[in-house]
Protein backbone atom coordinates (compact mmCIF):
# COMPACT_ATOMS: atom_id res chain seq x y z
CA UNK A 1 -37.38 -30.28 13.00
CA UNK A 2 -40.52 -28.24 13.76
CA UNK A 3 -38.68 -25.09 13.34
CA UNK A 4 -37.51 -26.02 9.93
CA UNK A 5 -40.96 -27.40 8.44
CA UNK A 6 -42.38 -23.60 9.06
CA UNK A 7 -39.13 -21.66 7.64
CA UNK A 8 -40.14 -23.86 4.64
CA UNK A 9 -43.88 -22.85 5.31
CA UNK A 10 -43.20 -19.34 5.54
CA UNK A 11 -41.08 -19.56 2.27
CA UNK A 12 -43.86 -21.30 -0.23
CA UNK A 13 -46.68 -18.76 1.35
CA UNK A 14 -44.10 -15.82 0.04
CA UNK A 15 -43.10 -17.69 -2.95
CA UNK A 16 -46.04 -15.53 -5.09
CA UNK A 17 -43.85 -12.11 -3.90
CA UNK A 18 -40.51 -13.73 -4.38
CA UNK A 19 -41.20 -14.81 -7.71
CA UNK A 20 -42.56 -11.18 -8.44
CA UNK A 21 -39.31 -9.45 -7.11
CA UNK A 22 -36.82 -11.56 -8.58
CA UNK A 23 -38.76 -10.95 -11.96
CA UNK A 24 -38.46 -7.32 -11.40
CA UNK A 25 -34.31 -7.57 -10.53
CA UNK A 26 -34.30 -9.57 -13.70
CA UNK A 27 -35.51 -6.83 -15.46
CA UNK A 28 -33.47 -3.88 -13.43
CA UNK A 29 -30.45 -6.26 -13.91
CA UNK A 30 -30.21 -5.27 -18.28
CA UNK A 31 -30.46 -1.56 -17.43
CA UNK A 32 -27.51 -2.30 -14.36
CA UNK A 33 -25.62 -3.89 -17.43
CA UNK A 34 -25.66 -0.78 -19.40
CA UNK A 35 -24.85 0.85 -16.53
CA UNK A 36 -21.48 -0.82 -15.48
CA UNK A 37 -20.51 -0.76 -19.06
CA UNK A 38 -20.46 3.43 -18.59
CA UNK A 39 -18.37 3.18 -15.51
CA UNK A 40 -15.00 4.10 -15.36
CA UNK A 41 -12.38 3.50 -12.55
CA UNK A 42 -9.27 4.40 -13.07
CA UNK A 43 -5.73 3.19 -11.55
CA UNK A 44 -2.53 4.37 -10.97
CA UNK A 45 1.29 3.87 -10.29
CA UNK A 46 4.55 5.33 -10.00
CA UNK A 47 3.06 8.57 -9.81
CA UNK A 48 0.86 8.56 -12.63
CA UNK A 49 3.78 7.03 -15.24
CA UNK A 50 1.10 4.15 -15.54
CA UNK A 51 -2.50 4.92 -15.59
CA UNK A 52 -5.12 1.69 -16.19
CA UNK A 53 -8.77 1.89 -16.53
CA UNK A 54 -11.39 -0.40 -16.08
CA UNK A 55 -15.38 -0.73 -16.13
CA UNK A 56 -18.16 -1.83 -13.98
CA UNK A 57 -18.05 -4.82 -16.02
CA UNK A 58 -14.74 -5.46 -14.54
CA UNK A 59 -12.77 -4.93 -18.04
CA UNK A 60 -9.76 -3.41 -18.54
CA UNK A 61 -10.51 -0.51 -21.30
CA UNK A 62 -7.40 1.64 -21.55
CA UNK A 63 -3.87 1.63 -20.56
CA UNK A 64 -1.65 4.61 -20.64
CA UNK A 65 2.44 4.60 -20.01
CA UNK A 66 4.42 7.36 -20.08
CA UNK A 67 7.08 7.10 -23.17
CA UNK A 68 9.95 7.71 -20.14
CA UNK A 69 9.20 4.54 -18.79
CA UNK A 70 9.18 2.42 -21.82
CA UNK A 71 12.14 3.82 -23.20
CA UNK A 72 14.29 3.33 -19.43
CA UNK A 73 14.04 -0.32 -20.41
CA UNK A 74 12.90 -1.33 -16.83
CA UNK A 75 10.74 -4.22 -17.74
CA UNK A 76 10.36 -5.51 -14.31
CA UNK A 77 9.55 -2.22 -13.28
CA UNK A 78 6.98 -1.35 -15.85
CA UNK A 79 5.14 -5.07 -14.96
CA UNK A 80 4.75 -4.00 -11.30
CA UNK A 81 3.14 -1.20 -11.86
CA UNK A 82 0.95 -2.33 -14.36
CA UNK A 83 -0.25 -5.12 -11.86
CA UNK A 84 -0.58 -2.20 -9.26
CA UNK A 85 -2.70 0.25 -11.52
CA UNK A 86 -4.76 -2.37 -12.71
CA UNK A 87 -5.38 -3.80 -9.39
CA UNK A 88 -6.59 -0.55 -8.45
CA UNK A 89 -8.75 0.13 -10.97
CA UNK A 90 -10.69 -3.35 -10.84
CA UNK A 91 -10.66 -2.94 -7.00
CA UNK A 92 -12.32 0.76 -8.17
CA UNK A 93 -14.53 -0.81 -10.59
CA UNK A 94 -15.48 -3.92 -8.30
CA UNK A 95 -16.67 -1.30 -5.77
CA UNK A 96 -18.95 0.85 -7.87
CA UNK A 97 -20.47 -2.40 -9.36
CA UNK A 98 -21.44 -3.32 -6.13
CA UNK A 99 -22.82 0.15 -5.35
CA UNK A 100 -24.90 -0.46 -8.48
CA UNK A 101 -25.62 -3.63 -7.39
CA UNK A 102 -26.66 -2.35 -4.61
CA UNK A 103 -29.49 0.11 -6.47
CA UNK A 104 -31.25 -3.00 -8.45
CA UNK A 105 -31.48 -4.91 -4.99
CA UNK A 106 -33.00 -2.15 -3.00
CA UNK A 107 -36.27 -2.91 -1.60
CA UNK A 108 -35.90 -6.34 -2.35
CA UNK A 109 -35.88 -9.53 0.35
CA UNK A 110 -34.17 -12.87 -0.80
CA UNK A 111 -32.91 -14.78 1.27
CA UNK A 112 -28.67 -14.67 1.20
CA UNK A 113 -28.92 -11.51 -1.24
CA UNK A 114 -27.33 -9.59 1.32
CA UNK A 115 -24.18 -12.19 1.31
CA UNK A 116 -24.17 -12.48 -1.92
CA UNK A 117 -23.67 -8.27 -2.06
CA UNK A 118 -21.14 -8.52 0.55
CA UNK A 119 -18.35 -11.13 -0.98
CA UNK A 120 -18.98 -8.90 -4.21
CA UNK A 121 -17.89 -5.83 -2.05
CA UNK A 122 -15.16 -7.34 -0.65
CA UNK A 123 -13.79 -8.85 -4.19
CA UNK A 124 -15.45 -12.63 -3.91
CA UNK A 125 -13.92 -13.17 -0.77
CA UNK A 126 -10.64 -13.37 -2.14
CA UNK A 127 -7.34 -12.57 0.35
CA UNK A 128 -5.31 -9.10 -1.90
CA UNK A 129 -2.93 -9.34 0.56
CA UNK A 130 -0.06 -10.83 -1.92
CA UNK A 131 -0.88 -8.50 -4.49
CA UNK A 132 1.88 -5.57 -5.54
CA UNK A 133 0.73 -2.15 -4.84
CA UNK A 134 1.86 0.91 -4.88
CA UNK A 135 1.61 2.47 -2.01
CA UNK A 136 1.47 6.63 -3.20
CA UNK A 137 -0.88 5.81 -6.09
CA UNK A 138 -3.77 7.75 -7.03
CA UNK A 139 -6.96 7.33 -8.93
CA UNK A 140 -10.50 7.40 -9.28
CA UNK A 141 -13.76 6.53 -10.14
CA UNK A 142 -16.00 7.92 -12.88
CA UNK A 143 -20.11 7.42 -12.98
């Protein structure tokens, strides 16, 4: 009980500094924003016959597929590899945010920050595992 009374002693004495840094994030966070907007990651499947890109925002922006594809008629094959490029290119896009994210935390000591960094590196936790991909696919990541 002790031991909990002075983590919550040692928290208000630092609550002055805490309430300084996470002003100053709040401020680094608007210039971040711009930032992710100008990212680009890109996906790709089927050897570059689909090509999706995405931003640090975590929005699809473009889609490109080649005029061979559309015109075999393969529907079913044309929706996996859109689900594989643009998996790719969010999981692109998801990992340069969090390098960002990364930059507009650095120097900074909250408590659980470094979680919170962590699940956003590894896509919120979330299991990919069931998700299509391709396994030849290229792409890449544009700052």
């Amino acid at each position: 009980m002790f031991g909990k009374i002075g983590n919550l002693a040692s928290l208000l004495k630092n609550a002055p500094e805490l309430i300084r840094q996470a002003r100053e994030m709040q401020g680094r966070m608007a210039e971040i924003q711009k930032r992710l907007a100008q990212v680009k990651a890109e996906g790709s499947a089927g050897g570059g016959m689909v090509t999706v890109e995405a931003n640090g925002q975590l929005k699809v922006t473009a889609v490109r597929i080649e005029d061979s594809l559309v015109s075999s008629g393969d529907r079913e094959l044309l929706e996996d590899l859109l689900v594989a490029a643009a998996n790719q290119a969010l999981d692109k896009a998801r990992e340069a945010a969090s390098q960002e994210m990364s930059k507009l935390t650095e120097g900074v000591e909250l408590p659980g920050l470094g979680d919170i960094l962590q699940k956003m590196q590894d896509g919120g936790g979330g299991d990919s595992d069931d998700e299509p991909q391709e396994p030849s696919s290229g792409g890449s990541v544009v700052v």
